[in-house]
N, C-alpha and C. Protein backbone atom coordinates (compact mmCIF):
# COMPACT_ATOMS: atom_id res chain seq x y z
N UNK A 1 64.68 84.26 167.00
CA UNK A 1 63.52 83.59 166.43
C UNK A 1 62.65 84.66 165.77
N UNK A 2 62.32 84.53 164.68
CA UNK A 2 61.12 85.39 163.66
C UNK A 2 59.90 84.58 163.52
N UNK A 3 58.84 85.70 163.23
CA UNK A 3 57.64 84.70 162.97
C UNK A 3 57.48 84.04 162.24
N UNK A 4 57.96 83.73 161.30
CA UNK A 4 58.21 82.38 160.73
C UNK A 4 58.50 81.25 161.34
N UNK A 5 58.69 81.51 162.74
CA UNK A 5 59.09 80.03 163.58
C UNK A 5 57.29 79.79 163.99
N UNK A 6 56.51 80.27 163.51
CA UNK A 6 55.22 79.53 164.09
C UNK A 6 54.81 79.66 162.65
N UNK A 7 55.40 79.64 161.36
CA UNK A 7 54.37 79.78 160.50
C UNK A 7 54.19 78.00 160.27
N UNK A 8 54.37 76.92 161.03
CA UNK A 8 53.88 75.69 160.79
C UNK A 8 53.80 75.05 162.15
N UNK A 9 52.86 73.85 162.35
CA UNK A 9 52.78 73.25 163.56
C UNK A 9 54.46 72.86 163.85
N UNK A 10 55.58 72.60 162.98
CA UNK A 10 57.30 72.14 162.91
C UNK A 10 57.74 73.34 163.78
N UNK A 11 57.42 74.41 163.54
CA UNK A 11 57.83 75.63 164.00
C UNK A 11 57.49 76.34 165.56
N UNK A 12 55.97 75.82 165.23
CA UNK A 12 55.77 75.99 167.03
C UNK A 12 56.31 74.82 168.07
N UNK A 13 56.57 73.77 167.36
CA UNK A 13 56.87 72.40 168.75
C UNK A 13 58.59 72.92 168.44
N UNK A 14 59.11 73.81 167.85
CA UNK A 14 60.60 74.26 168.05
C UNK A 14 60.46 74.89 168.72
N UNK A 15 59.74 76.25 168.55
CA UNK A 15 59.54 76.98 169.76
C UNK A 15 58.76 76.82 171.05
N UNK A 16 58.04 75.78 171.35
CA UNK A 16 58.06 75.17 172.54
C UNK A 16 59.18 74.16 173.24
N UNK A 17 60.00 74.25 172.64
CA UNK A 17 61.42 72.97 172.85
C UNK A 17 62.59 74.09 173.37
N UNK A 18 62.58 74.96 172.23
CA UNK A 18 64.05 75.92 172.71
C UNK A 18 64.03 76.71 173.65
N UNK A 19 62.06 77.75 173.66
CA UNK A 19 61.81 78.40 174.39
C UNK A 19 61.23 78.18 175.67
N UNK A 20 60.57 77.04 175.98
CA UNK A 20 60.08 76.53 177.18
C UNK A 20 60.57 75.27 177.69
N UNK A 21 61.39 74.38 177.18
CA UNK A 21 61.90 73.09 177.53
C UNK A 21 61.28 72.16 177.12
N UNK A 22 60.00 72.28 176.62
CA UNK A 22 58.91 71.03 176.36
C UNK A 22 58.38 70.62 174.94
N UNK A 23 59.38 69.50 174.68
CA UNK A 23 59.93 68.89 173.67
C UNK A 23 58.32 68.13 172.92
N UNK A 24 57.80 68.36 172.10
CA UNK A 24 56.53 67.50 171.35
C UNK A 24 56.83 67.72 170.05
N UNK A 25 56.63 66.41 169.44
CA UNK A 25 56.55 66.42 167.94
C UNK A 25 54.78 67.15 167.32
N UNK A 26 54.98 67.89 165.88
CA UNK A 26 53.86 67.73 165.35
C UNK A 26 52.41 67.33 165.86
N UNK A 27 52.51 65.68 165.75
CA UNK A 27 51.72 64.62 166.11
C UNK A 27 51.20 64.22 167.64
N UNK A 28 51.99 65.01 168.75
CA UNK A 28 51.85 65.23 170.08
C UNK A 28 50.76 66.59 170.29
N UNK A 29 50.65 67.74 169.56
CA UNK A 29 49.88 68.67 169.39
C UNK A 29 48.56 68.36 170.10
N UNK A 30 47.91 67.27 169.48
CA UNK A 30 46.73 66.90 170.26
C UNK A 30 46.04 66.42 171.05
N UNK A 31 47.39 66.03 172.33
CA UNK A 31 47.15 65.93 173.24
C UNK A 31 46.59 66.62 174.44
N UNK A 32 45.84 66.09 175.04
CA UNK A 32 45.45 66.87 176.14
C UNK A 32 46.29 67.56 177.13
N UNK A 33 46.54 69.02 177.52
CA UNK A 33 47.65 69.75 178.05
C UNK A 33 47.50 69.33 179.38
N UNK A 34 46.69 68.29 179.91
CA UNK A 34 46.89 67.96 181.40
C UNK A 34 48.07 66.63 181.35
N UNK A 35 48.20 66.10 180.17
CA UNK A 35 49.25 64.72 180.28
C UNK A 35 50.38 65.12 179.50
N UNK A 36 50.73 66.34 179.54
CA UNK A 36 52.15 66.60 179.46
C UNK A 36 52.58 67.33 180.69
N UNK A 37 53.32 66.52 181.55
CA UNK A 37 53.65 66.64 182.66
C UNK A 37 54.17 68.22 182.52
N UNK A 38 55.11 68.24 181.68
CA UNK A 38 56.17 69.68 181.76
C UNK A 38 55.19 71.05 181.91
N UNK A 39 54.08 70.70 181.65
CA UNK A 39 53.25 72.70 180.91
C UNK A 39 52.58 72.44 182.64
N UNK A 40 52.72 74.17 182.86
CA UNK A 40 51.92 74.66 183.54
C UNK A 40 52.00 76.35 183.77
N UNK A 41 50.95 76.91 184.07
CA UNK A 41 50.50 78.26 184.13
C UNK A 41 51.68 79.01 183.81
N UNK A 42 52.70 78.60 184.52
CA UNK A 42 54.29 79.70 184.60
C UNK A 42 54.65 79.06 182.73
N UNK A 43 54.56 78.10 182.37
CA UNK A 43 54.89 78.18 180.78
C UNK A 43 53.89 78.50 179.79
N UNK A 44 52.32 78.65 180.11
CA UNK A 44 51.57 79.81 179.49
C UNK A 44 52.09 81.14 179.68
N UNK A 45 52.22 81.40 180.85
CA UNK A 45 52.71 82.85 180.37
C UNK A 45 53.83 83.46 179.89
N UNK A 46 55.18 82.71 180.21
CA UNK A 46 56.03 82.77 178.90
C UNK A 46 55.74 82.24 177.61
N UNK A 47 55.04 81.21 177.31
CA UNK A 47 54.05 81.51 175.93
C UNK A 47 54.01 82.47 174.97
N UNK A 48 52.78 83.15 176.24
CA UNK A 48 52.44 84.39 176.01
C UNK A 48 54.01 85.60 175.38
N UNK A 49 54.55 86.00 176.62
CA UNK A 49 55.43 86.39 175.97
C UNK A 49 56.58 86.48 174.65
N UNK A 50 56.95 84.95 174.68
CA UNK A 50 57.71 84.77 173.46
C UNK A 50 56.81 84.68 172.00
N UNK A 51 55.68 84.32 172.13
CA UNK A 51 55.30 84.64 170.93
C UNK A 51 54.46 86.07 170.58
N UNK A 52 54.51 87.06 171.26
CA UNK A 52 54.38 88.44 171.48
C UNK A 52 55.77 88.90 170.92
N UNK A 53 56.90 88.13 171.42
CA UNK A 53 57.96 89.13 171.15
C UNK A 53 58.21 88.87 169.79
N UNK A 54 57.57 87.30 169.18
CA UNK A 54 58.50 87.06 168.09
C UNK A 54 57.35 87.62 166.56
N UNK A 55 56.63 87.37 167.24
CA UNK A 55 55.20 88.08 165.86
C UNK A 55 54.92 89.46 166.43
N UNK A 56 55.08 90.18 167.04
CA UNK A 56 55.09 92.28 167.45
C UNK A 56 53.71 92.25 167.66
N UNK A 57 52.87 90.85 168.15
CA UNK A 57 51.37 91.35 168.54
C UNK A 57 51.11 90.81 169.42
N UNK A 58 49.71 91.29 169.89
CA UNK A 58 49.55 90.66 170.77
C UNK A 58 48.47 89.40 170.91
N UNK A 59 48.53 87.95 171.94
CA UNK A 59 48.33 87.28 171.80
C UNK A 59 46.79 87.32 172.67
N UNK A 60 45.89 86.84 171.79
CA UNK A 60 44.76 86.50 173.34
C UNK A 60 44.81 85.60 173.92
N UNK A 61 44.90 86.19 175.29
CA UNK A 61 45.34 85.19 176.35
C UNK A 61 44.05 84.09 176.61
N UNK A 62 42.58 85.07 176.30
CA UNK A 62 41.93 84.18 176.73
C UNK A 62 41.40 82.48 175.71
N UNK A 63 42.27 83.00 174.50
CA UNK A 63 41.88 81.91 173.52
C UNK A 63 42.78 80.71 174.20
N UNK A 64 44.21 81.28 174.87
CA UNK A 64 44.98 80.08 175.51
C UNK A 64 44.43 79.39 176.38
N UNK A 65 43.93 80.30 177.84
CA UNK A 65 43.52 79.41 178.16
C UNK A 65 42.11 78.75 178.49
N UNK A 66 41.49 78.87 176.79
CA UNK A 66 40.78 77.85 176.81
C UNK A 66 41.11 76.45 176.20
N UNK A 67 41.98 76.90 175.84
CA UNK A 67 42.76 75.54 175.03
C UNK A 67 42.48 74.33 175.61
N UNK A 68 42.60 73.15 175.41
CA UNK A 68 42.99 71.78 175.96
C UNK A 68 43.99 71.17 175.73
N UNK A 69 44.45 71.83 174.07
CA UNK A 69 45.42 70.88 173.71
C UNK A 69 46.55 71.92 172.87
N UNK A 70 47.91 71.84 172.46
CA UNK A 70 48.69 72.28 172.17
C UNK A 70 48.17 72.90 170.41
N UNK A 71 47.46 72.05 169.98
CA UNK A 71 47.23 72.29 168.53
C UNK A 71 46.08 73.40 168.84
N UNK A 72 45.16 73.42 169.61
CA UNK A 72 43.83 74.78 169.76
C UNK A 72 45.06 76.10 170.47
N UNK A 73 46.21 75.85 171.18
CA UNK A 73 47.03 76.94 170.78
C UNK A 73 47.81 77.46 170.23
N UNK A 74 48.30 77.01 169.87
CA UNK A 74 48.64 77.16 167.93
C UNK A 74 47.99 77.58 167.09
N UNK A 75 46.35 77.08 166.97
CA UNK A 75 45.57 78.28 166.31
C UNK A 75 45.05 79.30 166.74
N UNK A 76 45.13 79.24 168.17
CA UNK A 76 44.96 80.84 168.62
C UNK A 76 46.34 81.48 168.47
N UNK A 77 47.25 81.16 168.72
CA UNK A 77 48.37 82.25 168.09
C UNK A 77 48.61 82.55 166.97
N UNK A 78 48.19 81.07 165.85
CA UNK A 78 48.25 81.54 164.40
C UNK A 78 46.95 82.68 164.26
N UNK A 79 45.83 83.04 164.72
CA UNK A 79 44.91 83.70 164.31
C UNK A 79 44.94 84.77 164.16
């Protein structure tokens, strides 16, 4: 995976599907991260990691977790 796999919201719900198991379209993004059963702390921090490994920077952790929803992390990793 290259950073180009997050250069679109298509690209990050791939790399939340291949790399963490947790399958959301686009349009799921703005859901609240408490009603997707699958996410929790142990798949923030592989998060963290895979998109560290795949863009060579580093991510702020604390923009994640302020997040609520999949799309406010997405723009903290796009940032």
């Amino acid at each position: 995976m290259t950073a180009t796999a997050i250069a679109d919201t298509a690209g990050f719900c791939a790399l939340l599907e291949d790399e963490l198991g947790i399958r959301l379209t686009p349009e799921d993004l703005d859901r609240p991260l408490d009603e997707v059963a699958e996410w929790d702390s142990v798949h923030l921090l592989r998060l963290v990691t895979v998109v560290e490994s795949v863009t060579g920077r580093r991510v702020p952790v604390a923009g994640l977790l302020e997040a609520a929803t999949f799309q406010q992390m997405y723009e903290v990793v796009r940032a």
